[in-house]
N, C-alpha and C. Protein backbone atom coordinates (compact mmCIF):
# COMPACT_ATOMS: atom_id res chain seq x y z
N UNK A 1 103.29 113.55 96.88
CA UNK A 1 104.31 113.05 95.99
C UNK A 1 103.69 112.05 95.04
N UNK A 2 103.92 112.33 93.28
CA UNK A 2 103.25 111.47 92.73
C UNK A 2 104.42 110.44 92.45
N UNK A 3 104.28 109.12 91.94
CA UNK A 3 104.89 108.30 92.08
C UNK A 3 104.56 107.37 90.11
N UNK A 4 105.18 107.04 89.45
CA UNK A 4 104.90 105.96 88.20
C UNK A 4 104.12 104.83 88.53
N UNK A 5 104.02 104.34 87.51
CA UNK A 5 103.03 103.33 87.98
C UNK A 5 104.22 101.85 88.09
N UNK A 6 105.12 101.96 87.84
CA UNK A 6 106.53 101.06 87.88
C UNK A 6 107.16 101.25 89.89
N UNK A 7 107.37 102.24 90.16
CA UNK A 7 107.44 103.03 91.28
C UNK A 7 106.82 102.74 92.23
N UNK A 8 105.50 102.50 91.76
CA UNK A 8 103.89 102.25 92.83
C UNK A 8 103.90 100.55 93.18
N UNK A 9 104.45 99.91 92.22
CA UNK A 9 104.80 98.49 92.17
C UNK A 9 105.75 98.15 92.55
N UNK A 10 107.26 98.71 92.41
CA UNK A 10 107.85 97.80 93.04
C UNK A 10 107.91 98.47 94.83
N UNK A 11 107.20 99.65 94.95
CA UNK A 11 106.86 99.95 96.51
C UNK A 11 105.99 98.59 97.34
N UNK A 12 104.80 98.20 96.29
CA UNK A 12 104.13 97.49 96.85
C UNK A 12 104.90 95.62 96.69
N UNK A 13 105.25 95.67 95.93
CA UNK A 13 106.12 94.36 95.90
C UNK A 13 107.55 94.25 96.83
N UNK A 14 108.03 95.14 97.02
CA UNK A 14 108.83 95.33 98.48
C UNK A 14 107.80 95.52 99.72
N UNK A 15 106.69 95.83 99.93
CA UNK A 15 105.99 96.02 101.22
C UNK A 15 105.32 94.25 101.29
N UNK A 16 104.88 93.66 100.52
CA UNK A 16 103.98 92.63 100.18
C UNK A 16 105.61 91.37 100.38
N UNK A 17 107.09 91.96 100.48
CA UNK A 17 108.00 90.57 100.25
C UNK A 17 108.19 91.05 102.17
N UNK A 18 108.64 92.01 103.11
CA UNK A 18 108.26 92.21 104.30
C UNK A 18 107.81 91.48 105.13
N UNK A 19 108.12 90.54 105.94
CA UNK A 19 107.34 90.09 106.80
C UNK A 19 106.40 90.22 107.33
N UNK A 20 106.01 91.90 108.05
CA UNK A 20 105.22 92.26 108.93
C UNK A 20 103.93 92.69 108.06
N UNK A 21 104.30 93.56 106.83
CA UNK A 21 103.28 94.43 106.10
C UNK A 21 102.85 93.22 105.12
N UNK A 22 103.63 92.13 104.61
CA UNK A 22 102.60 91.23 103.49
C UNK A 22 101.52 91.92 102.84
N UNK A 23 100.63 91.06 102.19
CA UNK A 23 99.73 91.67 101.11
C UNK A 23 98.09 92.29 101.82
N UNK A 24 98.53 92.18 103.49
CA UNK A 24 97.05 92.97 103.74
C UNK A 24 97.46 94.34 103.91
N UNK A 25 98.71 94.42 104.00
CA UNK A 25 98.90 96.25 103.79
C UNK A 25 99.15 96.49 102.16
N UNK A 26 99.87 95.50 101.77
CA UNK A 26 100.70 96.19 100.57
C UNK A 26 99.54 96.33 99.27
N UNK A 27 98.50 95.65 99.38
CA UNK A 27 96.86 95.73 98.41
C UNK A 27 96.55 97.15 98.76
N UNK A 28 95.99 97.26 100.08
CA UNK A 28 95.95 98.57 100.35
C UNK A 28 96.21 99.66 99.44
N UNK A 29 97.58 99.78 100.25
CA UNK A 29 98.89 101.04 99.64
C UNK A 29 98.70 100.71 98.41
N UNK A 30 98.50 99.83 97.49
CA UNK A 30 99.04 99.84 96.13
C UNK A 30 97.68 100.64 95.72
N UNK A 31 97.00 100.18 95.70
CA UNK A 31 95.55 101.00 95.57
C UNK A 31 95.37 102.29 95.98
N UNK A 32 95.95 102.71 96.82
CA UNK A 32 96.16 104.24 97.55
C UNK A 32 96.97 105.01 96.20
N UNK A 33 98.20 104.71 95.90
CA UNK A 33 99.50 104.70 94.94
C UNK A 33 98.89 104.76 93.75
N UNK A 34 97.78 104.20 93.47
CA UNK A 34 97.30 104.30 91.99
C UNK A 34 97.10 103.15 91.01
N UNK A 35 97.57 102.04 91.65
CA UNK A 35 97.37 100.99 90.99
C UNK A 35 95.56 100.37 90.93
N UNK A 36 95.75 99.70 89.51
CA UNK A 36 94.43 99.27 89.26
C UNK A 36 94.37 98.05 90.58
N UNK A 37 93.58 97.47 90.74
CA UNK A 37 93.23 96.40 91.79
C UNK A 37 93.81 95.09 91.24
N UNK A 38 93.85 94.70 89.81
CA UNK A 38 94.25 93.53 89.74
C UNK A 38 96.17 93.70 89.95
N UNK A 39 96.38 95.07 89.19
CA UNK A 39 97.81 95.03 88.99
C UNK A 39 98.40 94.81 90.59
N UNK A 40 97.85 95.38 91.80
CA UNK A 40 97.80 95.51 92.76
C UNK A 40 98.00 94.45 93.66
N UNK A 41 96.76 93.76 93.44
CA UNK A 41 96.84 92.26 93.86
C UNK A 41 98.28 91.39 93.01
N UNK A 42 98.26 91.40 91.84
CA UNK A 42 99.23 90.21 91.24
C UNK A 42 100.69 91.39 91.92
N UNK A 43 101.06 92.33 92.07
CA UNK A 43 102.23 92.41 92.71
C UNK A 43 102.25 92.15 93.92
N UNK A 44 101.54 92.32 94.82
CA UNK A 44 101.54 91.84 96.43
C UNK A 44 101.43 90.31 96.19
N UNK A 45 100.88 89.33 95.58
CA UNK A 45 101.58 88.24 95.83
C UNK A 45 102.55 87.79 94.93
N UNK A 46 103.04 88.40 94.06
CA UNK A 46 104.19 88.39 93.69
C UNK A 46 105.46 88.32 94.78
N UNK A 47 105.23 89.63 95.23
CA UNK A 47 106.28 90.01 96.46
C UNK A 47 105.99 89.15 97.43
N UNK A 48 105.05 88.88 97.99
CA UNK A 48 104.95 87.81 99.04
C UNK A 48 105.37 86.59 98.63
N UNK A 49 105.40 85.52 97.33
CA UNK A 49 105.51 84.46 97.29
C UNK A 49 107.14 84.73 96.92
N UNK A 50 108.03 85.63 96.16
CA UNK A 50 109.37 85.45 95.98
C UNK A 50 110.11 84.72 97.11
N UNK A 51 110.11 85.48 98.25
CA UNK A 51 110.90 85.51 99.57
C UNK A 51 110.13 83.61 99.84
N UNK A 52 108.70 83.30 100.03
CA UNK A 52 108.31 82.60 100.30
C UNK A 52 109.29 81.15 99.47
N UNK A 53 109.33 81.29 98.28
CA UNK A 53 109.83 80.59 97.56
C UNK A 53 110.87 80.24 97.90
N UNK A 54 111.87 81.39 98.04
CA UNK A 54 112.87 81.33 98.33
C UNK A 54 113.72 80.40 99.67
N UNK A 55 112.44 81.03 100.96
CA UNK A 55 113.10 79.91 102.05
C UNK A 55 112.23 78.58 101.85
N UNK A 56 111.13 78.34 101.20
CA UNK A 56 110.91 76.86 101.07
C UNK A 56 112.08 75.83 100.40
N UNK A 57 112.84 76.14 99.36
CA UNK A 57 113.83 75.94 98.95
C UNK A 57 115.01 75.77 99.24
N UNK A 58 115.20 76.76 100.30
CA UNK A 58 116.74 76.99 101.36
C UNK A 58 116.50 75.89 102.18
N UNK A 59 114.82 75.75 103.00
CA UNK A 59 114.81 74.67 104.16
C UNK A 59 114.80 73.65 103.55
N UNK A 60 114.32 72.87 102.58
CA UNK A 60 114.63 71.93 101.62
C UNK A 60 115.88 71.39 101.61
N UNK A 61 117.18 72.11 101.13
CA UNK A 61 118.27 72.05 101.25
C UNK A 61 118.97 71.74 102.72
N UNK A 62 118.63 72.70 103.36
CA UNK A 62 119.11 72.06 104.83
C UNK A 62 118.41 71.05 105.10
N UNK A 63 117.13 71.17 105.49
CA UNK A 63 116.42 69.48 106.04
C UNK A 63 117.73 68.00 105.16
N UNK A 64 117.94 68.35 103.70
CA UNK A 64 118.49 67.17 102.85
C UNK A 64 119.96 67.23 104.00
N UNK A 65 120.42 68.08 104.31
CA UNK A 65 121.80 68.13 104.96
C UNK A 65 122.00 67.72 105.89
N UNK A 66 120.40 68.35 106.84
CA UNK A 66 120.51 67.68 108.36
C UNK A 66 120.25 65.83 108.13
N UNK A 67 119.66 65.77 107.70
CA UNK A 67 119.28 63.90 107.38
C UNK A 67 120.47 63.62 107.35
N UNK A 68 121.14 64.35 105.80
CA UNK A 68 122.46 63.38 105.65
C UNK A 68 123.33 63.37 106.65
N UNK A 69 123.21 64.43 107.63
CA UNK A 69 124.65 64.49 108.66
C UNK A 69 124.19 64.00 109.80
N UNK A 70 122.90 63.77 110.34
CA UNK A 70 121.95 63.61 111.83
C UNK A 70 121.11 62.42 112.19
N UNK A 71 120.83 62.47 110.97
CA UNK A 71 119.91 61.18 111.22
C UNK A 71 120.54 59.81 110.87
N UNK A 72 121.98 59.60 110.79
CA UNK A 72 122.05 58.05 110.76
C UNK A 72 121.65 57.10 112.04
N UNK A 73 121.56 57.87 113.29
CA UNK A 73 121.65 57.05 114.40
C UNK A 73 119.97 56.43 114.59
N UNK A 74 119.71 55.80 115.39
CA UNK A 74 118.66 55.43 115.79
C UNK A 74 118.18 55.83 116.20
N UNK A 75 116.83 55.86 115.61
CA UNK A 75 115.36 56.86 116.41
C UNK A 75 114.56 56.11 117.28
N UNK A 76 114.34 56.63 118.03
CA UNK A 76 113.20 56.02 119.04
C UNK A 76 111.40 56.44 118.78
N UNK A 77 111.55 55.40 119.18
CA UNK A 77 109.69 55.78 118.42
C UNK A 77 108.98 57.13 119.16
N UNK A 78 108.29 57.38 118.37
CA UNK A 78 107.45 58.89 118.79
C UNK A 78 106.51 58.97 120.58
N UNK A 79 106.34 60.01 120.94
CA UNK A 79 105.92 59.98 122.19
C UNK A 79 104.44 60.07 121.65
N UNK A 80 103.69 59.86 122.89
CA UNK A 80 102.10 59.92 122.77
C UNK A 80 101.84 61.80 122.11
N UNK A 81 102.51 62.89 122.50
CA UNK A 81 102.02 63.72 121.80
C UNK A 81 102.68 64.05 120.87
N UNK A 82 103.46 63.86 120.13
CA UNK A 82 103.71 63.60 118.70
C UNK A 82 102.84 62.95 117.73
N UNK A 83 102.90 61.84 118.16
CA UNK A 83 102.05 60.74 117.66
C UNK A 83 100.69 61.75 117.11
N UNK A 84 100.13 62.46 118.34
CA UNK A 84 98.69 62.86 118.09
C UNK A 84 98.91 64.42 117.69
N UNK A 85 99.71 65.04 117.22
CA UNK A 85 100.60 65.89 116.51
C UNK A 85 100.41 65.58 115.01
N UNK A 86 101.21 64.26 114.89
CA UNK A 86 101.22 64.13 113.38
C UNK A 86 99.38 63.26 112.94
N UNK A 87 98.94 63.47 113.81
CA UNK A 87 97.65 63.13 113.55
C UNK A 87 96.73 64.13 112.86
N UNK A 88 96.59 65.13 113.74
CA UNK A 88 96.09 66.26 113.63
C UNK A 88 96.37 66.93 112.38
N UNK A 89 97.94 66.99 112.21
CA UNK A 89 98.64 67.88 111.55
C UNK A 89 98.24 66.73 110.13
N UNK A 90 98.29 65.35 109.83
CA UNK A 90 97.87 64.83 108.82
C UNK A 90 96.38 64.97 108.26
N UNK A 91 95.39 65.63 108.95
CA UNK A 91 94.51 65.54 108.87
C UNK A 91 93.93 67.08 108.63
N UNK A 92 94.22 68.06 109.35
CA UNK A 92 94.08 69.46 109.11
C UNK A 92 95.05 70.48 108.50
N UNK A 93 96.35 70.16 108.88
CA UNK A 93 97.91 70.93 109.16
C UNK A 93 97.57 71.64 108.03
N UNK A 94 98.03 71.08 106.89
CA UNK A 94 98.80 72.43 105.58
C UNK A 94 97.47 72.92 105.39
N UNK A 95 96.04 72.63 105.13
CA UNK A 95 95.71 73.38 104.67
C UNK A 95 95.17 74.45 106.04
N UNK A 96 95.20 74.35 106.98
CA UNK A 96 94.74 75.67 107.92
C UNK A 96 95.52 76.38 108.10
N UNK A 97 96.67 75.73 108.35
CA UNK A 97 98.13 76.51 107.94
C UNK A 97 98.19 77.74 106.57
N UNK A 98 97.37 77.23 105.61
CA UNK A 98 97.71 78.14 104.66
C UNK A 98 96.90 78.60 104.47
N UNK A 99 95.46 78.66 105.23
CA UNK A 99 94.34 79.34 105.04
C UNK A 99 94.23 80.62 105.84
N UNK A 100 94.91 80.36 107.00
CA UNK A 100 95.10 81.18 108.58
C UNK A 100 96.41 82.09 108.11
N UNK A 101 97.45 81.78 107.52
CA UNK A 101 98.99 82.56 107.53
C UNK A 101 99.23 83.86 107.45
N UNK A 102 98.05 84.34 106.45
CA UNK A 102 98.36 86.10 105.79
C UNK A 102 98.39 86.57 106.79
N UNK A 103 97.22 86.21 107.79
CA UNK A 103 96.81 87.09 108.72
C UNK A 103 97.25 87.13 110.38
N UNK A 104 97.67 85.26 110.46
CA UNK A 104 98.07 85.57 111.60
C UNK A 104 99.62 85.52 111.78
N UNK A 105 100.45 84.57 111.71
CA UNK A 105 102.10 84.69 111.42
C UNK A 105 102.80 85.40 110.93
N UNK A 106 101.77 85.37 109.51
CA UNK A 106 102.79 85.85 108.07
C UNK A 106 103.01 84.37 107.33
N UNK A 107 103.08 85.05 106.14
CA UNK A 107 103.83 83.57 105.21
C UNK A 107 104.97 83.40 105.66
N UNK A 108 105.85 83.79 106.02
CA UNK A 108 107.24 83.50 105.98
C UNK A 108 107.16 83.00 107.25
N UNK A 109 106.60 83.22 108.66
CA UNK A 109 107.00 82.01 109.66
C UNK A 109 106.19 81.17 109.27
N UNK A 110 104.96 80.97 108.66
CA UNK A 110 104.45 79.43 108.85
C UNK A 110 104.95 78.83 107.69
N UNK A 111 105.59 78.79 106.39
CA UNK A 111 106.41 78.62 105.72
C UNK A 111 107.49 77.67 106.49
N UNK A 112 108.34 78.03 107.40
CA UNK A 112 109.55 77.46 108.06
C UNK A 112 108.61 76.35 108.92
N UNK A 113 107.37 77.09 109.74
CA UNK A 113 106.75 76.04 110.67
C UNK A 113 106.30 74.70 110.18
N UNK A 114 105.82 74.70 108.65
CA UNK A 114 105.17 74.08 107.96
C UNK A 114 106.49 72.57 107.40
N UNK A 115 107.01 73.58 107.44
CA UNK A 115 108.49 72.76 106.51
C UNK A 115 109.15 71.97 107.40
N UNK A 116 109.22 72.95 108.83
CA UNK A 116 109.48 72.35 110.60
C UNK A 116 108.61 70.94 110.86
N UNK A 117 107.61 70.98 110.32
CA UNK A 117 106.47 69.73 110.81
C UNK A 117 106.92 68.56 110.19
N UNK A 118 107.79 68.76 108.63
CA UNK A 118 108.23 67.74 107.97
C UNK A 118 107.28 67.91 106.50
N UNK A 119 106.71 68.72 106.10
CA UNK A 119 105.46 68.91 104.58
C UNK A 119 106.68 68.99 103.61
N UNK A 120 106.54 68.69 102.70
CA UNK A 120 107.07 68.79 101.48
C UNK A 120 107.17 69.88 100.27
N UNK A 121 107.80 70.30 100.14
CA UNK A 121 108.03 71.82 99.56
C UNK A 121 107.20 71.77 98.56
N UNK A 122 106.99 71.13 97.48
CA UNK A 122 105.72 71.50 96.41
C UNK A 122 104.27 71.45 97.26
N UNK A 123 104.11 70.71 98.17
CA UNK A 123 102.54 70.84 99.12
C UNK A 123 102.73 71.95 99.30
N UNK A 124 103.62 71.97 99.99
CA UNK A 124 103.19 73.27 101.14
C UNK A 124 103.54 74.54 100.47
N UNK A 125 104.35 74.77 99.49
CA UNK A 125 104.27 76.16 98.26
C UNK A 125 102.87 75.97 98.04
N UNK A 126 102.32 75.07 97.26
CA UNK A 126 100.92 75.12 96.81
C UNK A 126 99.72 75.19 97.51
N UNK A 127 99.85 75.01 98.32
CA UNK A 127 98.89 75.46 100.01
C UNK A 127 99.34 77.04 99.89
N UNK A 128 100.26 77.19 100.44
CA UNK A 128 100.41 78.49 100.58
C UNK A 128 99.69 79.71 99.71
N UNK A 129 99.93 79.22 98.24
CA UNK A 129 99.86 79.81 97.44
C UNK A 129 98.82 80.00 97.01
N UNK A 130 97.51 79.00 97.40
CA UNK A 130 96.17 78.86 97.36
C UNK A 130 95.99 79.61 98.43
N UNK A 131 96.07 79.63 99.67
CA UNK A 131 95.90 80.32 100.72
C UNK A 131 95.81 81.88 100.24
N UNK A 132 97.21 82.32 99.71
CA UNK A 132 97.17 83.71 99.37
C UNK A 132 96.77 84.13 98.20
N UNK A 133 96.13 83.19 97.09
CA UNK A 133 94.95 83.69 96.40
C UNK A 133 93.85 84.17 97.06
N UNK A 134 93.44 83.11 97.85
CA UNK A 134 92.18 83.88 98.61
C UNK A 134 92.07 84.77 99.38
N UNK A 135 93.43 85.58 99.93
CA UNK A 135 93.50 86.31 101.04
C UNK A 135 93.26 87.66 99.87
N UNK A 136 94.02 87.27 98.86
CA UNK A 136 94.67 88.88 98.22
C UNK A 136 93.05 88.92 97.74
N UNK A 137 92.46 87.89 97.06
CA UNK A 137 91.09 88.35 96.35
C UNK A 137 89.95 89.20 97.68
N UNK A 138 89.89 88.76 98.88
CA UNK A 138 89.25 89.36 99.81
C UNK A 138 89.95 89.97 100.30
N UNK A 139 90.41 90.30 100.38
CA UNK A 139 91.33 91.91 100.93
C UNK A 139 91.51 93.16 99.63
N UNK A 140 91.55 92.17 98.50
CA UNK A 140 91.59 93.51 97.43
C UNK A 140 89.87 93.77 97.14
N UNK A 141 89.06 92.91 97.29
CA UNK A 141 87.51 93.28 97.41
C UNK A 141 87.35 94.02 98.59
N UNK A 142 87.50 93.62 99.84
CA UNK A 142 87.52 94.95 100.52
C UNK A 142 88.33 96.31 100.58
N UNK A 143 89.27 96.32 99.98
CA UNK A 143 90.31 97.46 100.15
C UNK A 143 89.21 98.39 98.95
N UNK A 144 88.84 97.82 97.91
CA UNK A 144 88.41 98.09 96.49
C UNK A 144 86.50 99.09 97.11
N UNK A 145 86.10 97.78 97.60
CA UNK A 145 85.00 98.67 98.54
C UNK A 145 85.29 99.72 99.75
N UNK A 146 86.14 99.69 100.27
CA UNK A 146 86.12 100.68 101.62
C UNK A 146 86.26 101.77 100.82
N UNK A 147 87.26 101.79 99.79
CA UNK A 147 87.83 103.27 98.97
C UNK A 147 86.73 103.32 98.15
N UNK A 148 86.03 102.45 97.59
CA UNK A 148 84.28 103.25 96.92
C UNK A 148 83.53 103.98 97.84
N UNK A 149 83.18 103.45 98.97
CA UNK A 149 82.38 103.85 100.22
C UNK A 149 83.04 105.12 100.37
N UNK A 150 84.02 105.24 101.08
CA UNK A 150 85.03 106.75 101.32
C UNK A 150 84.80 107.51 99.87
N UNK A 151 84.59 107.14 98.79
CA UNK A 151 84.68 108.30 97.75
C UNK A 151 86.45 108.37 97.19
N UNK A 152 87.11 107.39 96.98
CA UNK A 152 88.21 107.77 96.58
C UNK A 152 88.48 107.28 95.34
């Protein structure tokens, strides 16, 4: 079945917005489909960052809701592993978080996890989003070589 090159894109920009398939399948397939490699790449993270966008924004909104409705009472200070939680997590968190995501979570749970820790929606979009530059550029360099090697 041949497919447009409009067709081939928004297949791969629906596979790449997906949770499970993201942009290490949807580079692939788009390249299979006929797409050049760059068009390929900029729609898989296209599709991956929409949805992404989308709940960084939604949790944004709730976190502002839960504060305003939850947090007037008094907090008690942090336990010893918290404490060394937000240590860690100040010191490594967003960016391994967004270096590690394509491949092991998905964007979209470490997205919520990230936002869960307390990061701030322009960081942690822009982590992310650096993250999945580098994933799509080495995954569309290999997808780009395996199909030279194979002859396709």
């Amino acid at each position: 079945m041949e497919f447009t090159a409009a067709q081939a894109a928004l297949i791969v920009f629906l596979m790449a917005a997906t949770p499970t398939l993201e942009i290490w399948m949807a580079i692939p397939a788009g390249l299979a489909l006929g797409l050049d490699p760059l068009t390929a790449a900029a729609v898989s993270l296209a599709g991956n960052f929409a949805p992404m966008a989308g709940l960084t924004l939604g949790f944004e909104r709730l976190r502002s809701w839960y504060r305003s409705r939850f947090e007037k009472r008094e907090k008690r200070p942090p336990g010893r592993s918290r404490r060394r939680f937000d240590r860690l997590w100040e010191r490594y968190g967003m960016p391994a978080a967004a270096l590690t995501a394509p491949v092991t979570l998905g964007t979209h749970m470490v997205i919520v996890i990230v936002m869960s820790a307390g990061t701030a929606a322009r960081p942690a979009l822009a982590w992310m989003t650096l993250g999945l530059l580098a994933w799509a550029a080495l995954i569309t360099s290999a997808a780009v070589l395996g199909m030279t090697y194979l002859g396709f």
